[in-house]
N, C-alpha and C. Protein backbone atom coordinates (compact mmCIF):
# COMPACT_ATOMS: atom_id res chain seq x y z
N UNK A 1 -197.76 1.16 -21.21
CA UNK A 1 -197.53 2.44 -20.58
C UNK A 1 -197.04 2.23 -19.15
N UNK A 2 -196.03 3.34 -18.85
CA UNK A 2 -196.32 3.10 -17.33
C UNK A 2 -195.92 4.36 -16.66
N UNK A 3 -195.83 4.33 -15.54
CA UNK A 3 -196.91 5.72 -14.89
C UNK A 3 -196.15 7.52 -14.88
N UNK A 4 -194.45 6.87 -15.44
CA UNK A 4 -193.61 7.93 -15.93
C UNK A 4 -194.82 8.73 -17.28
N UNK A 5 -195.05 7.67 -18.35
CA UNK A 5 -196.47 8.33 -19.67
C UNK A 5 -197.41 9.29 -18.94
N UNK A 6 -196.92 10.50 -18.37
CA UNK A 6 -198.10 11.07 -17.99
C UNK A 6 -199.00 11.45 -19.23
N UNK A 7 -198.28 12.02 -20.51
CA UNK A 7 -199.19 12.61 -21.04
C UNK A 7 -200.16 11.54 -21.96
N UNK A 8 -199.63 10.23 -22.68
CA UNK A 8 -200.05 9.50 -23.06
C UNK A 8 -201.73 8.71 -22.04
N UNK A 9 -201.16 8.78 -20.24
CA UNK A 9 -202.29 8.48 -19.69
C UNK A 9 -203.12 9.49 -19.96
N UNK A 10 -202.73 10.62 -20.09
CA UNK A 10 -204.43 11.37 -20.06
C UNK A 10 -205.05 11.59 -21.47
N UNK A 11 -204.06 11.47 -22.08
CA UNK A 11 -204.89 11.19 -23.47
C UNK A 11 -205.74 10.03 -23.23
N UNK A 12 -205.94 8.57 -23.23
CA UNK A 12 -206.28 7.59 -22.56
C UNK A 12 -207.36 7.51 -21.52
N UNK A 13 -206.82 8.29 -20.63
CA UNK A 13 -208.16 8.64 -20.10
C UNK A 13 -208.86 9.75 -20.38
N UNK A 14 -208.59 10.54 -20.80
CA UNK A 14 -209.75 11.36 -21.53
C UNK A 14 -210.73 10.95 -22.26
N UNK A 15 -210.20 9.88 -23.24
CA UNK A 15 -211.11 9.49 -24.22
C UNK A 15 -211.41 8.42 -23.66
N UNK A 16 -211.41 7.66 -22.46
CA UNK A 16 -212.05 7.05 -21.71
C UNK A 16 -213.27 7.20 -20.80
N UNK A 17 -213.10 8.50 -20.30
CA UNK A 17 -214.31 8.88 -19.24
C UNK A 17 -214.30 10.57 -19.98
N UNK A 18 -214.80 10.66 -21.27
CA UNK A 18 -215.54 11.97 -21.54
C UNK A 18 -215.86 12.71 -21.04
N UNK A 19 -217.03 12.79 -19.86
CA UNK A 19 -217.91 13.33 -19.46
C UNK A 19 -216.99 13.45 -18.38
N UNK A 20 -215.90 13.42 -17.73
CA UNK A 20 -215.27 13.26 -16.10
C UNK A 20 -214.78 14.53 -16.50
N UNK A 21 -214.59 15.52 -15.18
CA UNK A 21 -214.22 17.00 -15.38
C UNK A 21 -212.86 16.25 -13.92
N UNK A 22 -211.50 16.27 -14.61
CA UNK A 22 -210.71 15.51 -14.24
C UNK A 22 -210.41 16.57 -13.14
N UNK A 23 -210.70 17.70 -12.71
CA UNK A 23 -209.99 18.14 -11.42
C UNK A 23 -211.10 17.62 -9.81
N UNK A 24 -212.00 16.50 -10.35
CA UNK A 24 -212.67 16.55 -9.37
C UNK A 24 -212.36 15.20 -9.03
N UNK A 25 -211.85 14.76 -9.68
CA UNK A 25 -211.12 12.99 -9.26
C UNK A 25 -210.45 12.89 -8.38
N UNK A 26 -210.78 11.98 -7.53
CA UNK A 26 -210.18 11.70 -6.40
C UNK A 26 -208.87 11.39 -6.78
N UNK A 27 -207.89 11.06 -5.81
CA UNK A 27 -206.79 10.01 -6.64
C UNK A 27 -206.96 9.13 -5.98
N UNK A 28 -207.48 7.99 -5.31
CA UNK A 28 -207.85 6.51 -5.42
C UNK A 28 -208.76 6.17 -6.75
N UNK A 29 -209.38 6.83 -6.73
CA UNK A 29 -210.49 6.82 -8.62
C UNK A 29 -209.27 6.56 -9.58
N UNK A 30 -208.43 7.88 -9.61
CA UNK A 30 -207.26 8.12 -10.61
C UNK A 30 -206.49 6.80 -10.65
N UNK A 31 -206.46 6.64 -9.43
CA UNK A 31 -204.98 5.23 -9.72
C UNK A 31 -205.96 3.92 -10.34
N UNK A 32 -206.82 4.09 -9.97
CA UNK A 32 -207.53 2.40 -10.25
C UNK A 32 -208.15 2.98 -11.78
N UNK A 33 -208.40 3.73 -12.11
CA UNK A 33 -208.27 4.49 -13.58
C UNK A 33 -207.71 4.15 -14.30
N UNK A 34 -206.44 4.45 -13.57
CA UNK A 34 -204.86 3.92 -14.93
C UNK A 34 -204.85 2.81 -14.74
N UNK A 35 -204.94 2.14 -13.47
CA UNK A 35 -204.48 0.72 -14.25
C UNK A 35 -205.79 -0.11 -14.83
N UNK A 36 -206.57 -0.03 -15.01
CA UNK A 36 -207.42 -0.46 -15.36
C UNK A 36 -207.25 0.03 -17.43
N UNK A 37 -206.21 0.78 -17.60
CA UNK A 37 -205.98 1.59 -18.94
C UNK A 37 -205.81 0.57 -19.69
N UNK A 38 -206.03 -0.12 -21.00
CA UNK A 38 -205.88 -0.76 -21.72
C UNK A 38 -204.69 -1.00 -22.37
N UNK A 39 -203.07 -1.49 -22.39
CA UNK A 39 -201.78 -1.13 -22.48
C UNK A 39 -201.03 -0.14 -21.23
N UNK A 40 -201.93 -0.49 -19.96
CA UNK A 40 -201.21 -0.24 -18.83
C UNK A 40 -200.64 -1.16 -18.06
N UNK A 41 -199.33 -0.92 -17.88
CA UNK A 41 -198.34 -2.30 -17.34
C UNK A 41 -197.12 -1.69 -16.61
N UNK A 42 -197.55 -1.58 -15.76
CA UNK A 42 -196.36 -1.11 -14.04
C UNK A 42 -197.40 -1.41 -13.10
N UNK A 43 -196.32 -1.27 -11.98
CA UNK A 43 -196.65 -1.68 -10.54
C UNK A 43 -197.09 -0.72 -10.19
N UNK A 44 -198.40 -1.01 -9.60
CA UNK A 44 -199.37 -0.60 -8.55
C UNK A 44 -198.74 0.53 -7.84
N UNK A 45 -197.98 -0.05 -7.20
CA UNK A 45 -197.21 0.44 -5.88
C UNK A 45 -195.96 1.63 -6.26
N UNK A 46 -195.38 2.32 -7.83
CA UNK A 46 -194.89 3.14 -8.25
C UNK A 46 -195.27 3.97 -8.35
N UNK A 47 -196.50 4.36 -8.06
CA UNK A 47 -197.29 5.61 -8.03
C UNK A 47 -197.39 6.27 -7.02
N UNK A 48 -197.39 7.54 -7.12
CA UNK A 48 -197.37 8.46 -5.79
C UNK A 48 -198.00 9.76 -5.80
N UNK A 49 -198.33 10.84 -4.96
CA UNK A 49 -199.48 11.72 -5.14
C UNK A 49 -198.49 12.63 -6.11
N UNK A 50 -197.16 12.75 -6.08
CA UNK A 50 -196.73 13.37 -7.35
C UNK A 50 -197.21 13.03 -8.82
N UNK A 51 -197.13 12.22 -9.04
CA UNK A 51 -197.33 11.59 -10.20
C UNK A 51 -198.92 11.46 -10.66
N UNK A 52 -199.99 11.29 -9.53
CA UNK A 52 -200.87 11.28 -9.50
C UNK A 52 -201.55 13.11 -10.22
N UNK A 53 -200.67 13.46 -9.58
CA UNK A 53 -201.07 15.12 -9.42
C UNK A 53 -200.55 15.57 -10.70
N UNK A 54 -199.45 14.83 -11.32
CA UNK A 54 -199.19 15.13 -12.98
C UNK A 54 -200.04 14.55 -13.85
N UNK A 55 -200.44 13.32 -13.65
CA UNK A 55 -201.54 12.80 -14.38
C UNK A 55 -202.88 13.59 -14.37
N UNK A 56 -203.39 14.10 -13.42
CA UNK A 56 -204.55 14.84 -13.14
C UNK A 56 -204.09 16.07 -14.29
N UNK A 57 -203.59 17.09 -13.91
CA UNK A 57 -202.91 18.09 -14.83
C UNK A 57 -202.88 18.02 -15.92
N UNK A 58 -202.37 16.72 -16.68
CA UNK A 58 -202.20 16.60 -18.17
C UNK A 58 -203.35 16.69 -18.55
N UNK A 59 -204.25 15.63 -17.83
CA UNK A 59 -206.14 15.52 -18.00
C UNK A 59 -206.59 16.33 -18.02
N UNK A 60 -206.59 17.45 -17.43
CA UNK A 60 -207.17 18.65 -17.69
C UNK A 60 -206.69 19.47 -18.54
N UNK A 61 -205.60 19.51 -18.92
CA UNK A 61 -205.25 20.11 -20.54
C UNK A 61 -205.36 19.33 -21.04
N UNK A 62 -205.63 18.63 -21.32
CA UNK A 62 -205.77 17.72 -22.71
C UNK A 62 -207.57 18.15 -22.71
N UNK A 63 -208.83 17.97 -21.47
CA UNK A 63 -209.90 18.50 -21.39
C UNK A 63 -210.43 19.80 -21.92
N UNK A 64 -209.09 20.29 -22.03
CA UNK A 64 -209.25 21.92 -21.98
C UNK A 64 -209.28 22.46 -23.94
């Protein structure tokens, strides 16, 4: 994956951290989140609070 997969990450992390009510995640949590994702493979450093802020979003519909 890499960090363009928004919706694939939050599937991923959803069923990773269950119990996380994803609008309360920081985004330093969020980024070390994804990469820590199991078939997550991009650079660190391609991520940005846009992207961050789409990933959050998907997570919560996908929560929803």
């Amino acid at each position: 994956m890499k960090w363009t997969d928004v919706n694939d990450i939050a599937i991923e992390l959803y069923e990773s951290h269950p119990d996380v009510d994803p609008q309360y995640v920081r985004f330093t949590d969020l980024h070390a989140w994804v990469m820590a994702l199991p078939g997550f493979n991009d650079d660190p450093n391609k991520s940005n609070e846009k992207i961050l802020e789409a990933i959050q979003m998907a997570w919560m519909d996908e929560a929803s």
